[in-house]
PDB file of N, CA and C in Angstrom:
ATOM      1  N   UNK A   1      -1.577   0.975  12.044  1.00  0.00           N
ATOM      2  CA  UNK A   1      -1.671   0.396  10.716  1.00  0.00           C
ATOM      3  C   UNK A   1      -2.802   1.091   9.967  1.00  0.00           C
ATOM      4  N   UNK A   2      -2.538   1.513   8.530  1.00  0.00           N
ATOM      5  CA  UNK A   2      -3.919   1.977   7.874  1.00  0.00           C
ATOM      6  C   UNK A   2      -4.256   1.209   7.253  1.00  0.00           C
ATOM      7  N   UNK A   3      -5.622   1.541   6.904  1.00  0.00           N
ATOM      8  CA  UNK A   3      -6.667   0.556   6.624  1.00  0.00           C
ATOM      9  C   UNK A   3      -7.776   1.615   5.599  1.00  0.00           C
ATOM     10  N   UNK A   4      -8.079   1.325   4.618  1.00  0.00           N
ATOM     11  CA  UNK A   4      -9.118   1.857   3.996  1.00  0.00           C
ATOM     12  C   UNK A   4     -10.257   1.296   4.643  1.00  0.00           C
ATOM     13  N   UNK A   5     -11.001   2.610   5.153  1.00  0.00           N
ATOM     14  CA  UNK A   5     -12.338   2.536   5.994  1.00  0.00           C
ATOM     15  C   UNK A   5     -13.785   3.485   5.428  1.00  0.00           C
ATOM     16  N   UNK A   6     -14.688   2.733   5.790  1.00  0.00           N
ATOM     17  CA  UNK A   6     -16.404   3.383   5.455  1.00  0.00           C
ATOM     18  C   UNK A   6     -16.576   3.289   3.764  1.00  0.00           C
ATOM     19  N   UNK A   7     -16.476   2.047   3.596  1.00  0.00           N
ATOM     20  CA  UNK A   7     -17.041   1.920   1.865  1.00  0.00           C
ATOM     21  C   UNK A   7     -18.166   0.925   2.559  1.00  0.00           C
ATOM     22  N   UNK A   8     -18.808   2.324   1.550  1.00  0.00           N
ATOM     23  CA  UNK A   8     -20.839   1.802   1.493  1.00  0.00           C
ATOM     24  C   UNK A   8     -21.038   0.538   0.688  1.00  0.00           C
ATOM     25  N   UNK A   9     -21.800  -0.548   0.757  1.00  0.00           N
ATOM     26  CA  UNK A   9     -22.189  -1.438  -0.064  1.00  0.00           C
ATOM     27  C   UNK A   9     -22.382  -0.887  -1.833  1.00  0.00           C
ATOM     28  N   UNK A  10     -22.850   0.091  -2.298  1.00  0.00           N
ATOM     29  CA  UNK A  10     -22.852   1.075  -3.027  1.00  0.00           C
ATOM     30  C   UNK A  10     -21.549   1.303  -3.764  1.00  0.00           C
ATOM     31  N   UNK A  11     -20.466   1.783  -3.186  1.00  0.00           N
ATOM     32  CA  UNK A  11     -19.238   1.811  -3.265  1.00  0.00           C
ATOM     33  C   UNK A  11     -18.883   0.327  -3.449  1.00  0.00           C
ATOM     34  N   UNK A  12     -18.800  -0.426  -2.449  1.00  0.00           N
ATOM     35  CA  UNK A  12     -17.939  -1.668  -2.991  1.00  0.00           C
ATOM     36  C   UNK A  12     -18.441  -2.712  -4.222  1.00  0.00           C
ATOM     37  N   UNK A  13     -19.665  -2.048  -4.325  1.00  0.00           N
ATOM     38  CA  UNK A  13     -20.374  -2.955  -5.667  1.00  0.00           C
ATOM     39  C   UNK A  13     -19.492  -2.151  -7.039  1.00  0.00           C
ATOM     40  N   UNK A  14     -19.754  -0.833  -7.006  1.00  0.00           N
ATOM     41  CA  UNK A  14     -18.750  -0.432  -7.965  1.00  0.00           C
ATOM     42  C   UNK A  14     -17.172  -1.325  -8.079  1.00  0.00           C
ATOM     43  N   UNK A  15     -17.043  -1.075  -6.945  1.00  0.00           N
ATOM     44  CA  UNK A  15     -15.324  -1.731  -6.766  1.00  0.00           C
ATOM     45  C   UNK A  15     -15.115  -2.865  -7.347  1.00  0.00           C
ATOM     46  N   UNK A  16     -16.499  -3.561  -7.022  1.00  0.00           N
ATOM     47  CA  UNK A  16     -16.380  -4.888  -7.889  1.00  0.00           C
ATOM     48  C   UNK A  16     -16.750  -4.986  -9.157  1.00  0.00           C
ATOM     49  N   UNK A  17     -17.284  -4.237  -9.712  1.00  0.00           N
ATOM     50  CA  UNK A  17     -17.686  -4.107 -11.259  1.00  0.00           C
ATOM     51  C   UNK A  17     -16.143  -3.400 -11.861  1.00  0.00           C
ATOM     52  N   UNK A  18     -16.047  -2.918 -11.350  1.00  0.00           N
ATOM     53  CA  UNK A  18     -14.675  -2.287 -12.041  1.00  0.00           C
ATOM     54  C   UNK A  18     -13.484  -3.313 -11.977  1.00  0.00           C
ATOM     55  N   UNK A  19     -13.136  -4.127 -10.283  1.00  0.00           N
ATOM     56  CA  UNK A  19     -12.289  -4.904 -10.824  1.00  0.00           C
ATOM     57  C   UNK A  19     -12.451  -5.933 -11.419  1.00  0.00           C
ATOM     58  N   UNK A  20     -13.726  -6.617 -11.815  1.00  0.00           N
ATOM     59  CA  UNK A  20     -14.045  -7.596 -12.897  1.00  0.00           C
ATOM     60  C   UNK A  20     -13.877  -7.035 -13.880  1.00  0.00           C
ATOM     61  N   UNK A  21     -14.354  -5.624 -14.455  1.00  0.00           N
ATOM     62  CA  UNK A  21     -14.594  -5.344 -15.914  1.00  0.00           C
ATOM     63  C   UNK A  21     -13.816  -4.398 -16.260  1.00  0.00           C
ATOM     64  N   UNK A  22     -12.722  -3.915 -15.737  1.00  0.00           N
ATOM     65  CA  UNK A  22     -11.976  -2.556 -16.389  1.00  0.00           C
ATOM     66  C   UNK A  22     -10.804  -3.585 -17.064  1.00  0.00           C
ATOM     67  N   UNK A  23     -10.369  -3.254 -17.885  1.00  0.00           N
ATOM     68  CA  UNK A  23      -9.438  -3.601 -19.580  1.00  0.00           C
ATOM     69  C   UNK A  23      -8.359  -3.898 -18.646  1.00  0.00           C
ATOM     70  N   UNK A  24      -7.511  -2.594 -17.801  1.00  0.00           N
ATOM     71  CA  UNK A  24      -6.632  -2.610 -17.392  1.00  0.00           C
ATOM     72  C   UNK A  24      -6.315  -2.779 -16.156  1.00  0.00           C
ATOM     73  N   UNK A  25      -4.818  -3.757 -16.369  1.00  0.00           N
ATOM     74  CA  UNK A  25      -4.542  -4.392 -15.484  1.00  0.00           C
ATOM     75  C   UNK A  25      -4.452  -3.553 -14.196  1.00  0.00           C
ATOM     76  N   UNK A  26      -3.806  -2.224 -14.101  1.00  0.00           N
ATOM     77  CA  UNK A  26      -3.124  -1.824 -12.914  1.00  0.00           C
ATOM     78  C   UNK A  26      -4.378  -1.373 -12.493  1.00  0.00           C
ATOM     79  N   UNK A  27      -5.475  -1.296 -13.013  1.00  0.00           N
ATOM     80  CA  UNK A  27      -6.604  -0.669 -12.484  1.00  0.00           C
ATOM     81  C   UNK A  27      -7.288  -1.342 -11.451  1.00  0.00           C
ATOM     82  N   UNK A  28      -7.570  -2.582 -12.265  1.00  0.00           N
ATOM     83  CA  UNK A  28      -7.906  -3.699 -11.422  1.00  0.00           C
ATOM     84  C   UNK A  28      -7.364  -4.325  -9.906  1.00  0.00           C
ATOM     85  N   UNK A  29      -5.598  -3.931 -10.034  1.00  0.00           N
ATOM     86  CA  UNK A  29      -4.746  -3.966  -9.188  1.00  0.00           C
ATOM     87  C   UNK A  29      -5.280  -3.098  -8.040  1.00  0.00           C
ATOM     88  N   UNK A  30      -5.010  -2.196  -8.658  1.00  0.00           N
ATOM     89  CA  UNK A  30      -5.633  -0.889  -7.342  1.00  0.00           C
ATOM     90  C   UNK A  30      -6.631  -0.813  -6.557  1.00  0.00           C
ATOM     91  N   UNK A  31      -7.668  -1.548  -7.408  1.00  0.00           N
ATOM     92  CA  UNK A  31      -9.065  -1.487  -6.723  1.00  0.00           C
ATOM     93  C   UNK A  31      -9.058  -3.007  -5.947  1.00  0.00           C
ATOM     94  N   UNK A  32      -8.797  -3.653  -6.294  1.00  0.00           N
ATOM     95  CA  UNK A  32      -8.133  -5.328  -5.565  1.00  0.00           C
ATOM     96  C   UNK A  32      -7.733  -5.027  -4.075  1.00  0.00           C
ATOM     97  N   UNK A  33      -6.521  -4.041  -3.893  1.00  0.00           N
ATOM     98  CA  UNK A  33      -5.800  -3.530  -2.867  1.00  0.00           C
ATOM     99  C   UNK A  33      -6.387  -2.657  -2.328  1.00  0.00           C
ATOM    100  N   UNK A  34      -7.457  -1.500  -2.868  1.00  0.00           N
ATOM    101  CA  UNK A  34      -8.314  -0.958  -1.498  1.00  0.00           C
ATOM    102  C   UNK A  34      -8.900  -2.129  -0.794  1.00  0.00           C
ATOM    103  N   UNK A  35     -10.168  -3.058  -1.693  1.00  0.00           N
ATOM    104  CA  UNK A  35     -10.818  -3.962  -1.052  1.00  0.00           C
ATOM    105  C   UNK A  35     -10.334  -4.651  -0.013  1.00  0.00           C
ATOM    106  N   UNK A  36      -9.247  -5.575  -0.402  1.00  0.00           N
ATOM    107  CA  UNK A  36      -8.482  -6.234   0.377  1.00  0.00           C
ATOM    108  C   UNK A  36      -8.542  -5.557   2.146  1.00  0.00           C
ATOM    109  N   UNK A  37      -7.509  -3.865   1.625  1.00  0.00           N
ATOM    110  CA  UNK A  37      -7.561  -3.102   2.984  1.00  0.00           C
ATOM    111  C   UNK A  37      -8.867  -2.604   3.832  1.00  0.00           C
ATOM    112  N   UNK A  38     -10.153  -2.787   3.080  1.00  0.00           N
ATOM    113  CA  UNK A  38     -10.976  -2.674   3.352  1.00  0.00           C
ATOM    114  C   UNK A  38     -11.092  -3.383   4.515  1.00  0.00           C
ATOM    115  N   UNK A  39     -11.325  -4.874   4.108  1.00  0.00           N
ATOM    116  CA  UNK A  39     -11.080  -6.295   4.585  1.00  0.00           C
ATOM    117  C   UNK A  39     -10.371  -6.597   5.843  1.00  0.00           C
ATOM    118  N   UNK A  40      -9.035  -5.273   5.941  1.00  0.00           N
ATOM    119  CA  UNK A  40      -8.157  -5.523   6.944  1.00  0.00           C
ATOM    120  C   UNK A  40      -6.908  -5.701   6.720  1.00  0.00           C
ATOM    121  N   UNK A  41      -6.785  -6.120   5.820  1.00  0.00           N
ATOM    122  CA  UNK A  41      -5.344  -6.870   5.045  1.00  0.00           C
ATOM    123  C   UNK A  41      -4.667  -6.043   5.564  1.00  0.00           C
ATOM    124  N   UNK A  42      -3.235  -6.388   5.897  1.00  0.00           N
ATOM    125  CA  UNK A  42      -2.129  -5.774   6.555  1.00  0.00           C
ATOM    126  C   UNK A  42      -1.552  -4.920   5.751  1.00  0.00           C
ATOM    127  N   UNK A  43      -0.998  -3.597   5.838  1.00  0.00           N
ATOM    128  CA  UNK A  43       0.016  -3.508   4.867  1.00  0.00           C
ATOM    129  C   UNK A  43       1.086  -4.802   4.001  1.00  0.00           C
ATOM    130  N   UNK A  44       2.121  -4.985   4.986  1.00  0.00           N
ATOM    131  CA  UNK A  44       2.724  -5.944   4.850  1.00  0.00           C
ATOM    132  C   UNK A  44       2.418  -7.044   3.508  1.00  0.00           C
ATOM    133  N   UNK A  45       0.855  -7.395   4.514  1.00  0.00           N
ATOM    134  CA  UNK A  45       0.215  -8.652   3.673  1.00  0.00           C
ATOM    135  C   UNK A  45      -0.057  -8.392   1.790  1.00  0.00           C
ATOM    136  N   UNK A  46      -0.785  -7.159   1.557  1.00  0.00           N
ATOM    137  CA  UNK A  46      -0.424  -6.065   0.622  1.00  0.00           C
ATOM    138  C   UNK A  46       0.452  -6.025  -0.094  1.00  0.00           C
ATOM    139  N   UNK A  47       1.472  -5.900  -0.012  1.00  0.00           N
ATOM    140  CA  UNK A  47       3.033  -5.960  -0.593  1.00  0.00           C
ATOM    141  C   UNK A  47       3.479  -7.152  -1.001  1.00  0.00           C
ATOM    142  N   UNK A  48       3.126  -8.480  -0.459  1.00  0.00           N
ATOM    143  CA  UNK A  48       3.336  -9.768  -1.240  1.00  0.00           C
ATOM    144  C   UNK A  48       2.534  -9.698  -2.005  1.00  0.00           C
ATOM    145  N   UNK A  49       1.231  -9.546  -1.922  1.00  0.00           N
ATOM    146  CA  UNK A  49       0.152  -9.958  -2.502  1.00  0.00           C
ATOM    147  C   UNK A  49       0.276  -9.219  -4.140  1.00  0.00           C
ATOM    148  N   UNK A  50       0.766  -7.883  -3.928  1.00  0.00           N
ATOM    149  CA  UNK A  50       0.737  -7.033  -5.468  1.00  0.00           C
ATOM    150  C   UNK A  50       2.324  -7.005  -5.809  1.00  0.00           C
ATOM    151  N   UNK A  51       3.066  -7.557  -4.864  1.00  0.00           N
ATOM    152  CA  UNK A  51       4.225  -7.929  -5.708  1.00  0.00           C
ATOM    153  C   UNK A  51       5.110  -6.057  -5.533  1.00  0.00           C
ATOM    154  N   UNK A  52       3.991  -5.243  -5.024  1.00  0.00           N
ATOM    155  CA  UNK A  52       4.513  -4.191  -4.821  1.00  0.00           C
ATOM    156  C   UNK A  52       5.332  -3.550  -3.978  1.00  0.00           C
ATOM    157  N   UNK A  53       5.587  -2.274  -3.824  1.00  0.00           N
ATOM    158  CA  UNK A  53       6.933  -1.571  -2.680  1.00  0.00           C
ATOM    159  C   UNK A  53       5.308  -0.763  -1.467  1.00  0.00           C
ATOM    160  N   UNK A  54       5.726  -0.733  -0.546  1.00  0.00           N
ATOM    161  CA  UNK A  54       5.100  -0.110   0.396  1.00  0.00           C
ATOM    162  C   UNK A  54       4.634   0.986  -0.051  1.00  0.00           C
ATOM    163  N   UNK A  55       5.527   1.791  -0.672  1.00  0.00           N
ATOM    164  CA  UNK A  55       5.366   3.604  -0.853  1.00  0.00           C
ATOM    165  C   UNK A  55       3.978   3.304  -1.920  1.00  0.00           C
ATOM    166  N   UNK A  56       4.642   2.262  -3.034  1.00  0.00           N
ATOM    167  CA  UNK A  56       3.209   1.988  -3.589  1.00  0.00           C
ATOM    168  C   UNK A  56       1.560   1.531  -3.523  1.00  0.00           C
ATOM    169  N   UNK A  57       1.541   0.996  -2.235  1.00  0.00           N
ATOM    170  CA  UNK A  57       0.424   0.787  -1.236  1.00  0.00           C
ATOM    171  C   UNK A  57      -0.172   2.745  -0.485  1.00  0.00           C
ATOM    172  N   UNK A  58       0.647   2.951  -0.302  1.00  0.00           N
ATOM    173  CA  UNK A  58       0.474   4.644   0.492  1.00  0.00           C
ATOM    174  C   UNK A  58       0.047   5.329  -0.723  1.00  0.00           C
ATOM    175  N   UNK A  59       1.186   5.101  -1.663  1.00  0.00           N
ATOM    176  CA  UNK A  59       0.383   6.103  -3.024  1.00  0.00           C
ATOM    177  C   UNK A  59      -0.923   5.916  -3.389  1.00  0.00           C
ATOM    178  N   UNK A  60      -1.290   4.119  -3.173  1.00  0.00           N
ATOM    179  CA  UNK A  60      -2.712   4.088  -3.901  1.00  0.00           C
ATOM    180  C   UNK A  60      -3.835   4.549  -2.683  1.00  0.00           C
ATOM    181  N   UNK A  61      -3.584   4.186  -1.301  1.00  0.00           N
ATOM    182  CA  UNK A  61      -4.698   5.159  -0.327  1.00  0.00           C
ATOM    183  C   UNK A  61      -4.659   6.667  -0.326  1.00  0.00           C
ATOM    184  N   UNK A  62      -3.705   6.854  -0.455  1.00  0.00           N
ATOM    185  CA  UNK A  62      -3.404   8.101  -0.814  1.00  0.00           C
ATOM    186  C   UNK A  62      -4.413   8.857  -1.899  1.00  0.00           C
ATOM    187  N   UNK A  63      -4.374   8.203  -2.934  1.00  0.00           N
ATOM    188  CA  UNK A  63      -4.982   8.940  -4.506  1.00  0.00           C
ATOM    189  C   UNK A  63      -6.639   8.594  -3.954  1.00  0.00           C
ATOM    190  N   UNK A  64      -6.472   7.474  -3.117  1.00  0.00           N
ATOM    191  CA  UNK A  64      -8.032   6.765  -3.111  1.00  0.00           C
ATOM    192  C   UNK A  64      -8.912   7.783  -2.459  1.00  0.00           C
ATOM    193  N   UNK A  65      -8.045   8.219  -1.048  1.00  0.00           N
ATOM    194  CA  UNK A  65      -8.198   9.411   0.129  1.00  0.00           C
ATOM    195  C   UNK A  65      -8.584  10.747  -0.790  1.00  0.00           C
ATOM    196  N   UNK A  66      -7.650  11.218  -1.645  1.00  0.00           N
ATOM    197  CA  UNK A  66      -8.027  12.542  -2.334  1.00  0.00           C
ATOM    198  C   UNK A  66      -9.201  12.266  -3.464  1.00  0.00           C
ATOM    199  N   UNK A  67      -9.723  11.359  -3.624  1.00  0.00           N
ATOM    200  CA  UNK A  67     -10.485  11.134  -4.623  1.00  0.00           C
ATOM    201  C   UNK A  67     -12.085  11.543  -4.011  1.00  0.00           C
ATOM    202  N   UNK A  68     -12.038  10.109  -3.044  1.00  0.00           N
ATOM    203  CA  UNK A  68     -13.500  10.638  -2.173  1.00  0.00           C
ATOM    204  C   UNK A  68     -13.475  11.927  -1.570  1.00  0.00           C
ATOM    205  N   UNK A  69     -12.903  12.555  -1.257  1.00  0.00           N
ATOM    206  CA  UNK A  69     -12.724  14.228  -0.487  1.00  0.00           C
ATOM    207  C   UNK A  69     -13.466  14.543  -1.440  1.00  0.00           C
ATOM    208  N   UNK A  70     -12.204  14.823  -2.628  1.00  0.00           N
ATOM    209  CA  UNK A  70     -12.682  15.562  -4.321  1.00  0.00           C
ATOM    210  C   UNK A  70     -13.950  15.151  -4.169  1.00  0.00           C
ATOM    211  N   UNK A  71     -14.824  14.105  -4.603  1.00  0.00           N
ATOM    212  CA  UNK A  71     -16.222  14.073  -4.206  1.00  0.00           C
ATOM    213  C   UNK A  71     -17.169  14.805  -3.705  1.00  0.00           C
ATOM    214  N   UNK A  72     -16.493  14.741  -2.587  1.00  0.00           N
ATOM    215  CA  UNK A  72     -17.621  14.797  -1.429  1.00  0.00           C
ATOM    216  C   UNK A  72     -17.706  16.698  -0.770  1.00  0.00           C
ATOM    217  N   UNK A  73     -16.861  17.242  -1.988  1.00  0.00           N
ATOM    218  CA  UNK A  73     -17.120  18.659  -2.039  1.00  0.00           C
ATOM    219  C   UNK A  73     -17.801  19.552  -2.527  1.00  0.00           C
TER     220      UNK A  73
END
């Protein structure tokens, strides 16, 4: 099962400023659903929860995965 792993306190304080304060909805969505997986949350569990399709859970670790890389280069 994947799991979004190693967000710094640092990181998840952002996560939470953004999903309290960003305008948009799907944004908020996205960052909701790393945390969550952070947390553990199942895939599965994931997919009720955002009402979403699986592939759409993979797409968002996915973008999340190439983002911190992009970073951290």
């Amino acid at each position: 099962m994947r799991h979004i792993k190693g967000l710094s306190k640092e990181a998840l304080k952002i996560l939470d400023r953004i999903h309290h304060q960003s305008k948009y909805y799907q944004v908020r969505q996205r960052v909701h659903c790393i945390k969550l997986s952070f947390q553990r949350y199942q895939i599965s569990e994931l997919v009720k929860v955002f009402k979403i399709s699986r592939n759409t859970v993979y797409n968002w670790f996915n973008n999340w995965d190439s983002e911190r890389k992009a970073k951290t280069i």
